[in-house]
PDB file of N, CA and C in Angstrom:
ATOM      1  N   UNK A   1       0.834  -1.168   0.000  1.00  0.00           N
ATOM      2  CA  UNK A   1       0.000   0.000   0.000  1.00  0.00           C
ATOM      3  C   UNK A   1       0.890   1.246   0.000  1.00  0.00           C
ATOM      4  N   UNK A   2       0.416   1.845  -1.232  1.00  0.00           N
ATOM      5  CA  UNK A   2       1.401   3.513  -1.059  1.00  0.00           C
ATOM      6  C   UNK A   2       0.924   4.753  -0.195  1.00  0.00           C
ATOM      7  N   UNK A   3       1.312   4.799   0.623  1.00  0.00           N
ATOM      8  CA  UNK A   3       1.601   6.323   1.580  1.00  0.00           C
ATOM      9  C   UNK A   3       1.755   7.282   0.768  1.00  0.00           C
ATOM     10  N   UNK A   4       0.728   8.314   0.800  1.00  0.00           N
ATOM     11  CA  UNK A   4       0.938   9.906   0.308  1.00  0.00           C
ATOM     12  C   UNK A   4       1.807  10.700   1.227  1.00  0.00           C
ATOM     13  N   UNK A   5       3.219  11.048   0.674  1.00  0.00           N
ATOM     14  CA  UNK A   5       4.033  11.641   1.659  1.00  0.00           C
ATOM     15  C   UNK A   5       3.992  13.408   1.219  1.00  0.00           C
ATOM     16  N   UNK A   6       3.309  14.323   2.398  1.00  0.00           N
ATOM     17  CA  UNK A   6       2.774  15.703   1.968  1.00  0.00           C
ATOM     18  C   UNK A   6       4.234  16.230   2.210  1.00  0.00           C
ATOM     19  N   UNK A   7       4.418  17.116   1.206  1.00  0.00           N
ATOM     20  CA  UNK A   7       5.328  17.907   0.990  1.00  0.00           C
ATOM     21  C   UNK A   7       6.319  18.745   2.238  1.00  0.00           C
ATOM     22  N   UNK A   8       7.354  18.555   2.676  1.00  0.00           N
ATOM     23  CA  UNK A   8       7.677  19.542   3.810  1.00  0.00           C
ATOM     24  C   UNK A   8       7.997  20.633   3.744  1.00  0.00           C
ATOM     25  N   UNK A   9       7.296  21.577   4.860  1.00  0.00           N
ATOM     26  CA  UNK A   9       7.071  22.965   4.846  1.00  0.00           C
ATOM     27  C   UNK A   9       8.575  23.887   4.240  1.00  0.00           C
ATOM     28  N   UNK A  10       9.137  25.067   4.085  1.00  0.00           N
ATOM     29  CA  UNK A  10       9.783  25.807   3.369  1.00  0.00           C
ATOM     30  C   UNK A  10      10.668  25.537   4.679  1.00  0.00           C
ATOM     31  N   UNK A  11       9.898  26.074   5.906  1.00  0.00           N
ATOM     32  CA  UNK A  11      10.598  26.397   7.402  1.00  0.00           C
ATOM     33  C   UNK A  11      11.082  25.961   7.969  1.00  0.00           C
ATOM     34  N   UNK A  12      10.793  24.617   7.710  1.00  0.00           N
ATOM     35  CA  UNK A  12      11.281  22.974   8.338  1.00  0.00           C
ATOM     36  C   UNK A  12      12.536  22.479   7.636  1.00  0.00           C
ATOM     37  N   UNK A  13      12.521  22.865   5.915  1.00  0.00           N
ATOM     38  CA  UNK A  13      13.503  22.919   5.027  1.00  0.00           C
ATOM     39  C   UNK A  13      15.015  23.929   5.326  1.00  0.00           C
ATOM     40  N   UNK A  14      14.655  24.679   5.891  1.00  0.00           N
ATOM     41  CA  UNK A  14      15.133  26.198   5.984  1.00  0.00           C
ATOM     42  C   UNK A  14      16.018  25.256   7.277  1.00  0.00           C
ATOM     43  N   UNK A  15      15.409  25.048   8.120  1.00  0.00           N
ATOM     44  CA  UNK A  15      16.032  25.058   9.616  1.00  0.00           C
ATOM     45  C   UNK A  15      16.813  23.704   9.738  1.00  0.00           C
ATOM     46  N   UNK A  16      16.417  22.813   8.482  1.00  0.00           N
ATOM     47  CA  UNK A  16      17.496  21.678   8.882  1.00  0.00           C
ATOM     48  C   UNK A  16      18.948  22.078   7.895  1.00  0.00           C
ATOM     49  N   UNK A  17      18.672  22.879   7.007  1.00  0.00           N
ATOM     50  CA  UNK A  17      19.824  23.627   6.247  1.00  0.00           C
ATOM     51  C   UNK A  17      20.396  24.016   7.277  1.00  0.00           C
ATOM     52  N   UNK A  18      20.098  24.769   8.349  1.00  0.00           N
ATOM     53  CA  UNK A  18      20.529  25.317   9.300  1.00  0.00           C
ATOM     54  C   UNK A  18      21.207  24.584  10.638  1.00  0.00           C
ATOM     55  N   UNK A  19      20.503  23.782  10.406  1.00  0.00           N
ATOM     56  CA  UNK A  19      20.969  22.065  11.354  1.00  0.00           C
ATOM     57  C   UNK A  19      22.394  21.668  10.954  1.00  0.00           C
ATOM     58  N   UNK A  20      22.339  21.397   9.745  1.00  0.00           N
ATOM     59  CA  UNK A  20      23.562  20.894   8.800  1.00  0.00           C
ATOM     60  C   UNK A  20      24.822  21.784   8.589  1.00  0.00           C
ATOM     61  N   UNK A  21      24.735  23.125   8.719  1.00  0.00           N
ATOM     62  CA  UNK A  21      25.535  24.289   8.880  1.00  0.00           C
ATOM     63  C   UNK A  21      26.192  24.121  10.368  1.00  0.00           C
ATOM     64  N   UNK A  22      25.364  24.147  11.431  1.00  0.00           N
ATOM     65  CA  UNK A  22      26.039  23.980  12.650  1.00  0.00           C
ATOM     66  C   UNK A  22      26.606  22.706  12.812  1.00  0.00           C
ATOM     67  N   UNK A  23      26.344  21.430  12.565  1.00  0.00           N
ATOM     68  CA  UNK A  23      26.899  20.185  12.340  1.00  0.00           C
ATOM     69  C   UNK A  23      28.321  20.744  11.785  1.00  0.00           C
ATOM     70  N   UNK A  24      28.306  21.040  10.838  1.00  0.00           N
ATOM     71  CA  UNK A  24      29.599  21.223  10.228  1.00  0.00           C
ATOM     72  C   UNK A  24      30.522  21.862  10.768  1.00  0.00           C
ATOM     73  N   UNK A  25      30.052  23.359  11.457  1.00  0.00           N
ATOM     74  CA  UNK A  25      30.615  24.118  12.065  1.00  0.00           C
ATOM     75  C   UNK A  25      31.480  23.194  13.376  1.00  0.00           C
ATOM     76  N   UNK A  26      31.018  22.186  14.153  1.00  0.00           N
ATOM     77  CA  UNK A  26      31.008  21.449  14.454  1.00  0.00           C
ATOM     78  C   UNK A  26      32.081  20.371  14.824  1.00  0.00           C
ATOM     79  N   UNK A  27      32.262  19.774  13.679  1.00  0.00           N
ATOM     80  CA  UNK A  27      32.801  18.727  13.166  1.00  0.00           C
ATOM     81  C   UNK A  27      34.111  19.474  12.709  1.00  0.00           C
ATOM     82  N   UNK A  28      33.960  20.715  11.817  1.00  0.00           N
ATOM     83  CA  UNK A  28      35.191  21.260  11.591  1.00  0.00           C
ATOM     84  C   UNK A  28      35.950  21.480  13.266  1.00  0.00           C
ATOM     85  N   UNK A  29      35.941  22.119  14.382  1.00  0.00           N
ATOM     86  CA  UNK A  29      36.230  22.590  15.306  1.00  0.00           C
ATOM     87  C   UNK A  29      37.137  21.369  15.595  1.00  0.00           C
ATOM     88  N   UNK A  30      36.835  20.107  15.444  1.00  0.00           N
ATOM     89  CA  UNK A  30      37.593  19.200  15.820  1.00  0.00           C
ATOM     90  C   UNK A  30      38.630  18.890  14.646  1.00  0.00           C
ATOM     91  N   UNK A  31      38.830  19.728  13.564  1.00  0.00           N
ATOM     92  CA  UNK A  31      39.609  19.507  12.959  1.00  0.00           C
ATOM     93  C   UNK A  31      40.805  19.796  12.774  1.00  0.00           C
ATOM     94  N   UNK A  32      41.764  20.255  11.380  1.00  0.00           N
ATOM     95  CA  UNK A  32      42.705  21.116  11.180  1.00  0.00           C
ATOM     96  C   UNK A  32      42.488  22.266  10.937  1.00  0.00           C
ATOM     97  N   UNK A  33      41.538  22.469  10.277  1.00  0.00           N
ATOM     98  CA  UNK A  33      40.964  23.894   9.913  1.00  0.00           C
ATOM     99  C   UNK A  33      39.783  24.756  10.468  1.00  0.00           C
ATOM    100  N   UNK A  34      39.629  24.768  11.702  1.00  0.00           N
ATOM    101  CA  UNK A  34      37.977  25.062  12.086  1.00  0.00           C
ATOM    102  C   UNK A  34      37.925  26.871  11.550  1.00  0.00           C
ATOM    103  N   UNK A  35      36.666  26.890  10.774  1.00  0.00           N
ATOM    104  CA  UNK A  35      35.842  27.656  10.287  1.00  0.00           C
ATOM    105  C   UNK A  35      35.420  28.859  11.688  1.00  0.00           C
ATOM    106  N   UNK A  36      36.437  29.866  11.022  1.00  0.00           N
ATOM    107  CA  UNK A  36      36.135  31.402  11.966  1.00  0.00           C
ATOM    108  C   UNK A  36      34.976  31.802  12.297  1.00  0.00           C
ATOM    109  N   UNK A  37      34.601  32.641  13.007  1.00  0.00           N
ATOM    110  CA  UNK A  37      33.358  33.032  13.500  1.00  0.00           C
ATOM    111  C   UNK A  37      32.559  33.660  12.151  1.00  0.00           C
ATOM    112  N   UNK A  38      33.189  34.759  11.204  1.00  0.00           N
ATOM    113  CA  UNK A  38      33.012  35.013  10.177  1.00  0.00           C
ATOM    114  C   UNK A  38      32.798  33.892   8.937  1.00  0.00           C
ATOM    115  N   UNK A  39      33.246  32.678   8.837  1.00  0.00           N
ATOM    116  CA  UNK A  39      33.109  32.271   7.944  1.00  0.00           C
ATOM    117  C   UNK A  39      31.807  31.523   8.178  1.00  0.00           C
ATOM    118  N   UNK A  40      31.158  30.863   9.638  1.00  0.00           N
ATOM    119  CA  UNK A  40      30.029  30.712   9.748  1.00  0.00           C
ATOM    120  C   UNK A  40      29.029  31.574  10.293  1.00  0.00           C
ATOM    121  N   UNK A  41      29.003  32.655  10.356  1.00  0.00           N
ATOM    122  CA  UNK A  41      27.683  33.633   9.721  1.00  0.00           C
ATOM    123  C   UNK A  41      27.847  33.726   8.461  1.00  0.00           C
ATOM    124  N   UNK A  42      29.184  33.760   7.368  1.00  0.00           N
ATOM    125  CA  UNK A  42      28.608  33.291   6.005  1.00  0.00           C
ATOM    126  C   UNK A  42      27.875  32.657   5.363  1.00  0.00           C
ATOM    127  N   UNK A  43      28.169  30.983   5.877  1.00  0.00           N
ATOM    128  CA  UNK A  43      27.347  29.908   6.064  1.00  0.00           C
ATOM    129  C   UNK A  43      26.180  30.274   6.353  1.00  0.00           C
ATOM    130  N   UNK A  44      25.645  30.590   7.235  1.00  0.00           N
ATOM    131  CA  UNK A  44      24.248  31.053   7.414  1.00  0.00           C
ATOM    132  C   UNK A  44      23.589  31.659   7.143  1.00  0.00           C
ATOM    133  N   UNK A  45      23.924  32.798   6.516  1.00  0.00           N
ATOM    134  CA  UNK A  45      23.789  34.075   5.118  1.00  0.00           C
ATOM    135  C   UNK A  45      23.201  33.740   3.960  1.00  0.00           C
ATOM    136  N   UNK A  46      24.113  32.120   4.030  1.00  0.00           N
ATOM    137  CA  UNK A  46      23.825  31.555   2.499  1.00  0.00           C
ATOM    138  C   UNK A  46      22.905  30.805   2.111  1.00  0.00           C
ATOM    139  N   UNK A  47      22.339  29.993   3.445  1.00  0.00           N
ATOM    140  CA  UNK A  47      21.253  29.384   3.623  1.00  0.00           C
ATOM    141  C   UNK A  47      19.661  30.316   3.878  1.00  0.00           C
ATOM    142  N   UNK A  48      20.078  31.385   4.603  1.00  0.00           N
ATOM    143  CA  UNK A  48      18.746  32.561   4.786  1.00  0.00           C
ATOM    144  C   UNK A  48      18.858  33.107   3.267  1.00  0.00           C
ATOM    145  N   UNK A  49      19.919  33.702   2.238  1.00  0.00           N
ATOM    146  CA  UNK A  49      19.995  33.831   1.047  1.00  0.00           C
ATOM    147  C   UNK A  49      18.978  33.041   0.051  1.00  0.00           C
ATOM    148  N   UNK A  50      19.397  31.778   0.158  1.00  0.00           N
ATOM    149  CA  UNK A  50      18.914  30.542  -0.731  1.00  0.00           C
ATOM    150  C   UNK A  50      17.023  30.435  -0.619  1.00  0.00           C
ATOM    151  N   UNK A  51      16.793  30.677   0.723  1.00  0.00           N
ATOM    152  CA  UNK A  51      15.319  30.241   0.804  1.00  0.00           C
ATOM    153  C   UNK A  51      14.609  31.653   0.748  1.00  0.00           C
ATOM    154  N   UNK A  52      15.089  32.786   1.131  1.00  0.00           N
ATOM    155  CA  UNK A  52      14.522  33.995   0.557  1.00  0.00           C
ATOM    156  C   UNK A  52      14.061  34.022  -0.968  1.00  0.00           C
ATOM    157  N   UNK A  53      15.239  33.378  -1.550  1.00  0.00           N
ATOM    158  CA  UNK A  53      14.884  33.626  -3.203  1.00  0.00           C
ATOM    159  C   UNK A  53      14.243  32.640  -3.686  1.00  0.00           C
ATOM    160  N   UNK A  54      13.961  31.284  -2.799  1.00  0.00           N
ATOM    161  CA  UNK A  54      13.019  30.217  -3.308  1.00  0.00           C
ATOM    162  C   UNK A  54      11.661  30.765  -3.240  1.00  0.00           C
ATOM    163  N   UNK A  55      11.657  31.418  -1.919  1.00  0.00           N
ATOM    164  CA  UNK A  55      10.589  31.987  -1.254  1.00  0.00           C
ATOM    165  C   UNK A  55      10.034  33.435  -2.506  1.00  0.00           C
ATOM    166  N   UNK A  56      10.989  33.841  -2.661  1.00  0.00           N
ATOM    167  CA  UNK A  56      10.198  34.654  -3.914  1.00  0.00           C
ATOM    168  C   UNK A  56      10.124  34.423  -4.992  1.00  0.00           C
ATOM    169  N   UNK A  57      10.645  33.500  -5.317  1.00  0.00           N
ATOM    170  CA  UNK A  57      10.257  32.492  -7.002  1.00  0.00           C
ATOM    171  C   UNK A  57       8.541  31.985  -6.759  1.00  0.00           C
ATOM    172  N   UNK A  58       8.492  31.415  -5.526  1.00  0.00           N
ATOM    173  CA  UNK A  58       7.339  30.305  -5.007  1.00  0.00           C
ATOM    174  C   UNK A  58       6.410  31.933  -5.442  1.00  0.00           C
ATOM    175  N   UNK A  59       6.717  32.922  -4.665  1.00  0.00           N
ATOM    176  CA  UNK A  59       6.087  33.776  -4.640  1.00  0.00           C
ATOM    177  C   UNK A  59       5.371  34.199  -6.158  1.00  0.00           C
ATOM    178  N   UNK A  60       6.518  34.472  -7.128  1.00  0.00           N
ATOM    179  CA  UNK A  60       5.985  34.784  -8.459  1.00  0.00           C
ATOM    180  C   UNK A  60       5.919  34.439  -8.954  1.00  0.00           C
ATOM    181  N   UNK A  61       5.815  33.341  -9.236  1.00  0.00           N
ATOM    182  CA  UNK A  61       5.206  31.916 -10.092  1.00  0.00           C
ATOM    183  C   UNK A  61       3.693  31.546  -9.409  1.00  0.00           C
ATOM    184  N   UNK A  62       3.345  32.290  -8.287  1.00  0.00           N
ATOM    185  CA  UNK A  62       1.783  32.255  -7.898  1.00  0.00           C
ATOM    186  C   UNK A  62       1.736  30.228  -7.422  1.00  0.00           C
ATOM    187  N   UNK A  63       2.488  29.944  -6.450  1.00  0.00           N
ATOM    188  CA  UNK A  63       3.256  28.833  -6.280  1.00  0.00           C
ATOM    189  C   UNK A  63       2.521  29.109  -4.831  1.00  0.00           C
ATOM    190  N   UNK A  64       2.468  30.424  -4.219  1.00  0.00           N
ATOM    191  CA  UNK A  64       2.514  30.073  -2.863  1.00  0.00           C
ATOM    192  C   UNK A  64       3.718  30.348  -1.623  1.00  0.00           C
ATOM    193  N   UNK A  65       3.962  30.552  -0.560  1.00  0.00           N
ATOM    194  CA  UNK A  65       4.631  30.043   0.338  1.00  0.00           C
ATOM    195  C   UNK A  65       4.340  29.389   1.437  1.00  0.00           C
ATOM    196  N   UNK A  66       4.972  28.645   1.660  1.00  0.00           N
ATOM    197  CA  UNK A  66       4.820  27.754   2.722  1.00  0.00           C
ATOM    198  C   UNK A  66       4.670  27.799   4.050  1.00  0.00           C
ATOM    199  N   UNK A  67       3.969  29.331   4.240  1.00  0.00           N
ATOM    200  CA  UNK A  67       3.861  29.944   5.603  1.00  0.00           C
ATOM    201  C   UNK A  67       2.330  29.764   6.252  1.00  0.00           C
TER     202      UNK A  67
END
């Protein structure tokens, strides 16, 4: 039997991008190279960047947002 799996929200999308950013941030610290304070608010810039402009594509394509 197939399960209808409903789409996940923009916000939920947004915040595990954001999950995965601090993971990294993370994981680098234990490394050779850990990632400056500056280079992860980049990181995070880039992810609030990315879903802003999904968020206004969704927008003008009459798509909707996921709010």
């Amino acid at each position: 039997m197939a399960t209808e799996i409903e789409p996940r929200r923009l916000e939920d999308l947004e915040e595990d991008a954001l999950v995965q950013v601090e993971r990294e941030w993370q994981r680098r610290a234990r490394g050779r190279k850990p990632w400056t304070n500056c280079e992860y608010v980049d990181q995070i810039e880039r992810v609030h960047a990315r879903y802003t402009a999904r968020r206004a594509w969704l927008a003008k394509h009459g798509q909707g947002v996921g709010s």
